[in-house]
PDB file of N, CA and C in Angstrom:
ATOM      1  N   UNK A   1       0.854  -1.187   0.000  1.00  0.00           N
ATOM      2  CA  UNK A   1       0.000   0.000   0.000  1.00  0.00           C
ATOM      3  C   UNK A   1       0.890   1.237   0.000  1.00  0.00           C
ATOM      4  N   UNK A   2       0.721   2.383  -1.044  1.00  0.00           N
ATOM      5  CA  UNK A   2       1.504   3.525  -0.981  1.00  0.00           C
ATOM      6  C   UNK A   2       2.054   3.437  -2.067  1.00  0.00           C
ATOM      7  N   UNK A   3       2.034   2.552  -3.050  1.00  0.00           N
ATOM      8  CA  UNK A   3       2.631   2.666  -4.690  1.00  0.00           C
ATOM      9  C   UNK A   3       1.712   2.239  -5.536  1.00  0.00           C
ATOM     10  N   UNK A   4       0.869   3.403  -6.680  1.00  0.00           N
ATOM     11  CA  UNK A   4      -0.263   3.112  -7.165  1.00  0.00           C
ATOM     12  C   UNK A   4       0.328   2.887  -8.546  1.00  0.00           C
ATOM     13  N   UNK A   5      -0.321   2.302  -9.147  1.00  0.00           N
ATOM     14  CA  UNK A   5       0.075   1.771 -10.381  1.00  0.00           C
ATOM     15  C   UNK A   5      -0.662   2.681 -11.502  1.00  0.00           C
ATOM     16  N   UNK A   6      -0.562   2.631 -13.340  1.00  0.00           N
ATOM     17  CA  UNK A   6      -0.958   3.690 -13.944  1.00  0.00           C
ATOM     18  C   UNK A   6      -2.572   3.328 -14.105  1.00  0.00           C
ATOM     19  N   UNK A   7      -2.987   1.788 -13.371  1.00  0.00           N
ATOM     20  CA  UNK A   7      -4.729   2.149 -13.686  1.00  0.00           C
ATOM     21  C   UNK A   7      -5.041   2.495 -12.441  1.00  0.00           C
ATOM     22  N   UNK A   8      -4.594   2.802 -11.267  1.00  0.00           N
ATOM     23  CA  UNK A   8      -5.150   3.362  -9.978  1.00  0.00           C
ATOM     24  C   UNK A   8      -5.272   5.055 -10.715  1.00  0.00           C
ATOM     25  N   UNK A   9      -4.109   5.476 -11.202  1.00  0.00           N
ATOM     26  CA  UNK A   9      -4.399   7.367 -12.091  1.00  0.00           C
ATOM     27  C   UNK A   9      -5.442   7.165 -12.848  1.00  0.00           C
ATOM     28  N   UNK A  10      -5.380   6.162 -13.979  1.00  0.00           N
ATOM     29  CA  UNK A  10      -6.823   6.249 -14.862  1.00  0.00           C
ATOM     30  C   UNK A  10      -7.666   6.431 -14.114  1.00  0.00           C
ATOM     31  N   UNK A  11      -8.061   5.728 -12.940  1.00  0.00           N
ATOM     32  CA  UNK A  11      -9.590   5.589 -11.977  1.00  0.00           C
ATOM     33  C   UNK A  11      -9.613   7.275 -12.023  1.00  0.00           C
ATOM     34  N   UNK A  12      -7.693   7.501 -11.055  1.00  0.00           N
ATOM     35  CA  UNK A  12      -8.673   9.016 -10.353  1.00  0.00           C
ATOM     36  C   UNK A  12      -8.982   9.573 -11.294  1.00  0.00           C
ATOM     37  N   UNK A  13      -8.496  10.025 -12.678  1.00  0.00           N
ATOM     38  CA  UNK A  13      -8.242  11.089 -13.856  1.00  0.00           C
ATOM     39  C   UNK A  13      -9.957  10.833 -14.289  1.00  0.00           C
ATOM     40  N   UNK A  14     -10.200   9.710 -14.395  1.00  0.00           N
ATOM     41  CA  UNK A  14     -11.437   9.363 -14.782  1.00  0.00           C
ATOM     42  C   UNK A  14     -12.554   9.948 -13.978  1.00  0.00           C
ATOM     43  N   UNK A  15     -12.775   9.840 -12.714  1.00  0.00           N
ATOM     44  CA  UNK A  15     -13.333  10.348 -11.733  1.00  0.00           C
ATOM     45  C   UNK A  15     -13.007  11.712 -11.618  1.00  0.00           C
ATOM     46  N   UNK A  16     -12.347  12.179 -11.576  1.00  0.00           N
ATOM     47  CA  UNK A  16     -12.155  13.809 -11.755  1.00  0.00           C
ATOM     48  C   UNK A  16     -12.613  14.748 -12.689  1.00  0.00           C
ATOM     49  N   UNK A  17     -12.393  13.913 -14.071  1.00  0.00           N
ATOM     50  CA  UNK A  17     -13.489  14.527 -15.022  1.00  0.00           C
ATOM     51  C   UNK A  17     -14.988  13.803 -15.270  1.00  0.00           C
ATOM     52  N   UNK A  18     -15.409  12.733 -14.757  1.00  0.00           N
ATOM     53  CA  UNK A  18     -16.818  13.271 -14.228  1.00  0.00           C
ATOM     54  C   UNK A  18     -17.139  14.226 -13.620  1.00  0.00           C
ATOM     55  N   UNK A  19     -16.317  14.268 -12.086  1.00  0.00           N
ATOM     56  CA  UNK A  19     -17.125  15.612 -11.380  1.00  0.00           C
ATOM     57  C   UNK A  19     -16.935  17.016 -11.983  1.00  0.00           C
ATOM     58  N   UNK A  20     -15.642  17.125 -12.690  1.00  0.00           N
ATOM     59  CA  UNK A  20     -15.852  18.846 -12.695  1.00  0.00           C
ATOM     60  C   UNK A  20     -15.875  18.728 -14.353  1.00  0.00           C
ATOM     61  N   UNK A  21     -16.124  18.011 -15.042  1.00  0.00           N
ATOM     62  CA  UNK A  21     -16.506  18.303 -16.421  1.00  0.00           C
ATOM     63  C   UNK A  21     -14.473  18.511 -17.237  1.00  0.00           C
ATOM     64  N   UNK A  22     -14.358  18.317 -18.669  1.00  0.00           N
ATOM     65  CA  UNK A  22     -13.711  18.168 -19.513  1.00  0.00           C
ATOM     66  C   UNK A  22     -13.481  19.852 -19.428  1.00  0.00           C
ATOM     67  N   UNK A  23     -14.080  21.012 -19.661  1.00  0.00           N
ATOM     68  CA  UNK A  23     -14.624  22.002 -19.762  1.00  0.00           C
ATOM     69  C   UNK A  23     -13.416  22.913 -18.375  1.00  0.00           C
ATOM     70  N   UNK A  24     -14.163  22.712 -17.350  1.00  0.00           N
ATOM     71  CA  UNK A  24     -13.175  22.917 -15.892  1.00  0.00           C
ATOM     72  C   UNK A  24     -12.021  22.257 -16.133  1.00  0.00           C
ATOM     73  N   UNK A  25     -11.456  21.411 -16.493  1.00  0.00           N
ATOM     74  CA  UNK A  25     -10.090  20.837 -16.257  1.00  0.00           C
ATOM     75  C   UNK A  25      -9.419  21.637 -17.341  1.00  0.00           C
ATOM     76  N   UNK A  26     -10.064  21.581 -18.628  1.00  0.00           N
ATOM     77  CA  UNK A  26      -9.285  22.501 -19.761  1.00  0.00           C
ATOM     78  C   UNK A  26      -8.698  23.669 -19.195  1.00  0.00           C
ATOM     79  N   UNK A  27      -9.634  24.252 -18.716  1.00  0.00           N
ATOM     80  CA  UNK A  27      -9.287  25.811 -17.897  1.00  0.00           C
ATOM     81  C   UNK A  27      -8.603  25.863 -16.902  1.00  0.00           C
ATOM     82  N   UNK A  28      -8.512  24.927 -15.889  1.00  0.00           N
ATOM     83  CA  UNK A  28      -7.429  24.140 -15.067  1.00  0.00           C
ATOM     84  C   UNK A  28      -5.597  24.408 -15.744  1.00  0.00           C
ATOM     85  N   UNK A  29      -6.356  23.437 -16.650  1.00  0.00           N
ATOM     86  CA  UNK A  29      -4.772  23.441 -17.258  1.00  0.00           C
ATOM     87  C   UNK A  29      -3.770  24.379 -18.218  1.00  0.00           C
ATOM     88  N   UNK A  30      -4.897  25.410 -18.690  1.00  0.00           N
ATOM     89  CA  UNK A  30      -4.681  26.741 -18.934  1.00  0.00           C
ATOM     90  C   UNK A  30      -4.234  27.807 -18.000  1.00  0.00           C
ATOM     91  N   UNK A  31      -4.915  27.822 -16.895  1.00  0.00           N
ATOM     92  CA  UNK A  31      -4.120  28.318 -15.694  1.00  0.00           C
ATOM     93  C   UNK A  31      -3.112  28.110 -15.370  1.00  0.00           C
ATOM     94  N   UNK A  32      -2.724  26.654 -15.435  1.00  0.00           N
ATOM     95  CA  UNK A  32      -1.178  26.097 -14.658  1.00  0.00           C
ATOM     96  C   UNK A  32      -0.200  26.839 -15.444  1.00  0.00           C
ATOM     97  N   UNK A  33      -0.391  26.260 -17.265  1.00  0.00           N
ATOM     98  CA  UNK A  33       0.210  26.697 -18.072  1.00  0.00           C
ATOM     99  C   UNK A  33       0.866  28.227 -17.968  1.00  0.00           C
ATOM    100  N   UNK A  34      -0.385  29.001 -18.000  1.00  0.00           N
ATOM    101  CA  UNK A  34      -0.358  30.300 -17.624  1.00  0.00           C
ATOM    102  C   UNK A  34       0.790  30.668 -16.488  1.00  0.00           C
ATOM    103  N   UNK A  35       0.638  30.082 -15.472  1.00  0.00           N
ATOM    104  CA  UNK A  35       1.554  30.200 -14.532  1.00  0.00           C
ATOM    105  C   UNK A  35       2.699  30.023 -14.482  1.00  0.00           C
ATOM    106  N   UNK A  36       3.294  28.680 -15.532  1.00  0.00           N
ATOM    107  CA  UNK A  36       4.437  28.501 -15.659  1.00  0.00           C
ATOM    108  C   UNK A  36       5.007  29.573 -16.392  1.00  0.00           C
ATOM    109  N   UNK A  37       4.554  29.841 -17.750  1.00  0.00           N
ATOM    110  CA  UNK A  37       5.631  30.757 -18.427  1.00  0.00           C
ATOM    111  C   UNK A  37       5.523  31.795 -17.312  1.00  0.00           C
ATOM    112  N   UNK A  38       4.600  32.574 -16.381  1.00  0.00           N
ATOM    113  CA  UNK A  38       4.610  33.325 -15.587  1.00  0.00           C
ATOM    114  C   UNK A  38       6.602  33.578 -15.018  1.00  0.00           C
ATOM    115  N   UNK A  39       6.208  32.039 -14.488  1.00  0.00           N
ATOM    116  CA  UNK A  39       7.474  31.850 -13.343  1.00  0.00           C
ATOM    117  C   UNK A  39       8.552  32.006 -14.061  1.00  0.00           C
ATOM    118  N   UNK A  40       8.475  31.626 -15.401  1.00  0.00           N
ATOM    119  CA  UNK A  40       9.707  31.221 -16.442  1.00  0.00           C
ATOM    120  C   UNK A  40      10.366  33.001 -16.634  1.00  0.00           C
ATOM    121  N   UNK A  41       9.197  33.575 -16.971  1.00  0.00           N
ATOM    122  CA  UNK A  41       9.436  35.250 -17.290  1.00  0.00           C
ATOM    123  C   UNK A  41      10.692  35.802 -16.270  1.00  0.00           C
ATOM    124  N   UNK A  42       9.797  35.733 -14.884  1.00  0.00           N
ATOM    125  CA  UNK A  42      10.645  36.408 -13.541  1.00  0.00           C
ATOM    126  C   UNK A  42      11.744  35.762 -13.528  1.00  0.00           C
ATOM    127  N   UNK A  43      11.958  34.367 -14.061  1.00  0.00           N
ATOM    128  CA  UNK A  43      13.463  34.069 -13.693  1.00  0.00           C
ATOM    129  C   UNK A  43      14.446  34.555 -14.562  1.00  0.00           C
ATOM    130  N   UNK A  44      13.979  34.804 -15.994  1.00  0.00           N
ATOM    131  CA  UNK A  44      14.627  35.349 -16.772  1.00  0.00           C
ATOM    132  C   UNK A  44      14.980  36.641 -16.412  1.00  0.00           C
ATOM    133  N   UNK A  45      13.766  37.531 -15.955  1.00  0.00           N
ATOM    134  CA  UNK A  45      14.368  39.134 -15.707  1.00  0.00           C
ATOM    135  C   UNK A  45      14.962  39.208 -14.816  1.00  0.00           C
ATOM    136  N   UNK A  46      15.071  38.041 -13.919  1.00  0.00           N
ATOM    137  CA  UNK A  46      16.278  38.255 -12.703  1.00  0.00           C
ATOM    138  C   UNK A  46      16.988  38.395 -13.011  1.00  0.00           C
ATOM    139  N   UNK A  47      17.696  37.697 -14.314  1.00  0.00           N
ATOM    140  CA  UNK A  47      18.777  37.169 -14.578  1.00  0.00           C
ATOM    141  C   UNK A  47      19.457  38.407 -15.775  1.00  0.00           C
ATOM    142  N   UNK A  48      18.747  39.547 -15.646  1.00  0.00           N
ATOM    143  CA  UNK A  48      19.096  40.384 -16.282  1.00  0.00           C
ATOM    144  C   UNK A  48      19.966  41.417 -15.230  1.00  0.00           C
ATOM    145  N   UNK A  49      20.799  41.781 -15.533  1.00  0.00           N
ATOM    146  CA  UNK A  49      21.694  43.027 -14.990  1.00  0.00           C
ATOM    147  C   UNK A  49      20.900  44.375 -14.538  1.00  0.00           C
ATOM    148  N   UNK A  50      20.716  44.738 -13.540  1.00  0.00           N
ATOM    149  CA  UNK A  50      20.918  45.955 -12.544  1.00  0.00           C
ATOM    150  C   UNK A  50      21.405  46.713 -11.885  1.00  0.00           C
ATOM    151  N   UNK A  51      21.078  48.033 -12.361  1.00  0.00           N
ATOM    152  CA  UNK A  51      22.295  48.763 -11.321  1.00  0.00           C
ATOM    153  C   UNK A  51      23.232  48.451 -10.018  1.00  0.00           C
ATOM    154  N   UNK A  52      22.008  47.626  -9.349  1.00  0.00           N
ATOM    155  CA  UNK A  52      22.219  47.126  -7.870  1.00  0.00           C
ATOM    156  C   UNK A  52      22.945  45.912  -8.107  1.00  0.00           C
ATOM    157  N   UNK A  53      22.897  45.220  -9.259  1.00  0.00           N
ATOM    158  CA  UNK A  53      23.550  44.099  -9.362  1.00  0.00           C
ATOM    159  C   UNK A  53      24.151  44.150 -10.801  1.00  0.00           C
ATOM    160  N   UNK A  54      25.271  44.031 -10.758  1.00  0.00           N
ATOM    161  CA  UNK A  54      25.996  44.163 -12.214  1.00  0.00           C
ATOM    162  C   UNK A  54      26.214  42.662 -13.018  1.00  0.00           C
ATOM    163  N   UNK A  55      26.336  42.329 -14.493  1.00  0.00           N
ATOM    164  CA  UNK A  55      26.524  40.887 -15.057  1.00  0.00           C
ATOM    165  C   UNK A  55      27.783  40.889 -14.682  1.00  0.00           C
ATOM    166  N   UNK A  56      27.589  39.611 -14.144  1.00  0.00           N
ATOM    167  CA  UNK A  56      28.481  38.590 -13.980  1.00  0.00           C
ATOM    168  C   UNK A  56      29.385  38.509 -15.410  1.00  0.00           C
ATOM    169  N   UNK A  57      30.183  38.661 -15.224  1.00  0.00           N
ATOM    170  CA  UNK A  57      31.689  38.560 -16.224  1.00  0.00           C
ATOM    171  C   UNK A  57      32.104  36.996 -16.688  1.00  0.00           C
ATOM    172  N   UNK A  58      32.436  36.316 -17.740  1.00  0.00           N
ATOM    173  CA  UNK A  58      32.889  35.152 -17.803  1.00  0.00           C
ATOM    174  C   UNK A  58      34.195  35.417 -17.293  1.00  0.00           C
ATOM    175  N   UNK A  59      34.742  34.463 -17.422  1.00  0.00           N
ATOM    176  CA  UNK A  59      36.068  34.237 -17.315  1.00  0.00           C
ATOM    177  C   UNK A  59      37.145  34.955 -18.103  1.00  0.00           C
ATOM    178  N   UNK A  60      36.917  34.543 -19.390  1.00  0.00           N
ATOM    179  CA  UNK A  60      37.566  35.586 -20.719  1.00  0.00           C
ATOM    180  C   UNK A  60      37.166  36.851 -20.782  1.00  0.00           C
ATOM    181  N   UNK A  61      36.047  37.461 -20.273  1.00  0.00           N
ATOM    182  CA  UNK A  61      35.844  38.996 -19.755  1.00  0.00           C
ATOM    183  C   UNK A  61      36.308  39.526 -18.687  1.00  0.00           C
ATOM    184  N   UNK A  62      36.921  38.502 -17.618  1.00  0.00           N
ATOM    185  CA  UNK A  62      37.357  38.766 -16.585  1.00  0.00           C
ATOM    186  C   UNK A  62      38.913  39.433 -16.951  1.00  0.00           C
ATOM    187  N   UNK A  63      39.481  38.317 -17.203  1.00  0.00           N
ATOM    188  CA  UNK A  63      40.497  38.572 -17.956  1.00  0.00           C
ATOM    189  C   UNK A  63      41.048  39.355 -18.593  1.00  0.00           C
ATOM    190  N   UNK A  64      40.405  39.873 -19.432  1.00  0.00           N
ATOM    191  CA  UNK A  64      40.604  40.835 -20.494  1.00  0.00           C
ATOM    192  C   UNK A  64      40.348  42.023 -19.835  1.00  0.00           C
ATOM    193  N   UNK A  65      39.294  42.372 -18.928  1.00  0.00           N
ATOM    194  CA  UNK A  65      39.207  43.541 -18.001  1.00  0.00           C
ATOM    195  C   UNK A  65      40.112  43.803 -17.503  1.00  0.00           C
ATOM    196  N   UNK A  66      41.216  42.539 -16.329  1.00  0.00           N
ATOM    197  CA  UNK A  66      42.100  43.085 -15.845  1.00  0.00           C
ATOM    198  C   UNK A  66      42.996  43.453 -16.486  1.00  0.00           C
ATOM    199  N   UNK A  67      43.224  42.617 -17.592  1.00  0.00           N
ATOM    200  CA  UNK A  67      44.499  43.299 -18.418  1.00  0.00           C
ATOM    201  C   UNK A  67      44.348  44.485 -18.967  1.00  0.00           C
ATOM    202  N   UNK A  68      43.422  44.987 -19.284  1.00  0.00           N
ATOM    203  CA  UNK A  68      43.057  46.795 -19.599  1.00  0.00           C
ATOM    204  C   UNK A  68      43.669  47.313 -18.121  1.00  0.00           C
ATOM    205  N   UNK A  69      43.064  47.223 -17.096  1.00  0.00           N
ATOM    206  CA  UNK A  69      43.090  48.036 -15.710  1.00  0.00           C
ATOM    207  C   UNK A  69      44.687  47.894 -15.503  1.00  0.00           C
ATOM    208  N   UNK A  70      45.513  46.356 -15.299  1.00  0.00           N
ATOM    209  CA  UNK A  70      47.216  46.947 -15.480  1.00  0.00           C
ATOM    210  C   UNK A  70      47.966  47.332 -16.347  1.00  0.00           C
ATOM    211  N   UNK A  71      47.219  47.654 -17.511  1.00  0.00           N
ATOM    212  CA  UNK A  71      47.540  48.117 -18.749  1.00  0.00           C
ATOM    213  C   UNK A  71      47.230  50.166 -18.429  1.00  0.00           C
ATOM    214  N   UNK A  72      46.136  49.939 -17.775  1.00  0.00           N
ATOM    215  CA  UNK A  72      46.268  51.306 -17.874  1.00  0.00           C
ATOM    216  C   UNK A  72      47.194  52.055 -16.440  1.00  0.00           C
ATOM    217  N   UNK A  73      47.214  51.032 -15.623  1.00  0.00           N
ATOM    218  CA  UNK A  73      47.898  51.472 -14.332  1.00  0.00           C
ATOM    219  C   UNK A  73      48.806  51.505 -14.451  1.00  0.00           C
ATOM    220  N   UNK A  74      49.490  51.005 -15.494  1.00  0.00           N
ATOM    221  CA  UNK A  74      51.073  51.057 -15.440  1.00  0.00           C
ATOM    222  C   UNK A  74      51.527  52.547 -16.447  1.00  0.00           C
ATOM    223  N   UNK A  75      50.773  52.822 -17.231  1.00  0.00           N
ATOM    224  CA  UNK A  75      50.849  53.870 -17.932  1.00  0.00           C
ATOM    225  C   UNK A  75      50.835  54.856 -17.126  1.00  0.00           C
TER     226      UNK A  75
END
């Protein structure tokens, strides 16, 4: 008991759209949907650069930055 197999889901899936109709679940799953790209959006604009937080530099930008900065310090 505690590991349902894929016709114990058919039962519930089956039973679920009796009670709330084909109709309600569509819209159900339009919502979720909805929600995901939601979440997908904000993680992306996090991931955009702000004053308060500057991009992150690769490695080869790292690099190349410092060598400008003792390039110009030594001048």
């Amino acid at each position: 008991m505690g590991s349902f197999s894929i016709w114990h889901w058919l039962v519930v899936f089956g039973i679920v759209l009796l009670l709330f109709g084909t109709g309600r679940v569509s819209n159900l799953m339009g919502d979720l949907a909805k929600g995901v790209k939601a979440f997908k959006k904000g993680l992306q604009e996090d991931d955009e650069p702000t004053p308060d937080k500057p991009k992150a530099l690769s490695s080869e930008e790292a690099a190349a930055a410092a060598a400008k900065k003792d390039e110009a310090h030594n001048h």
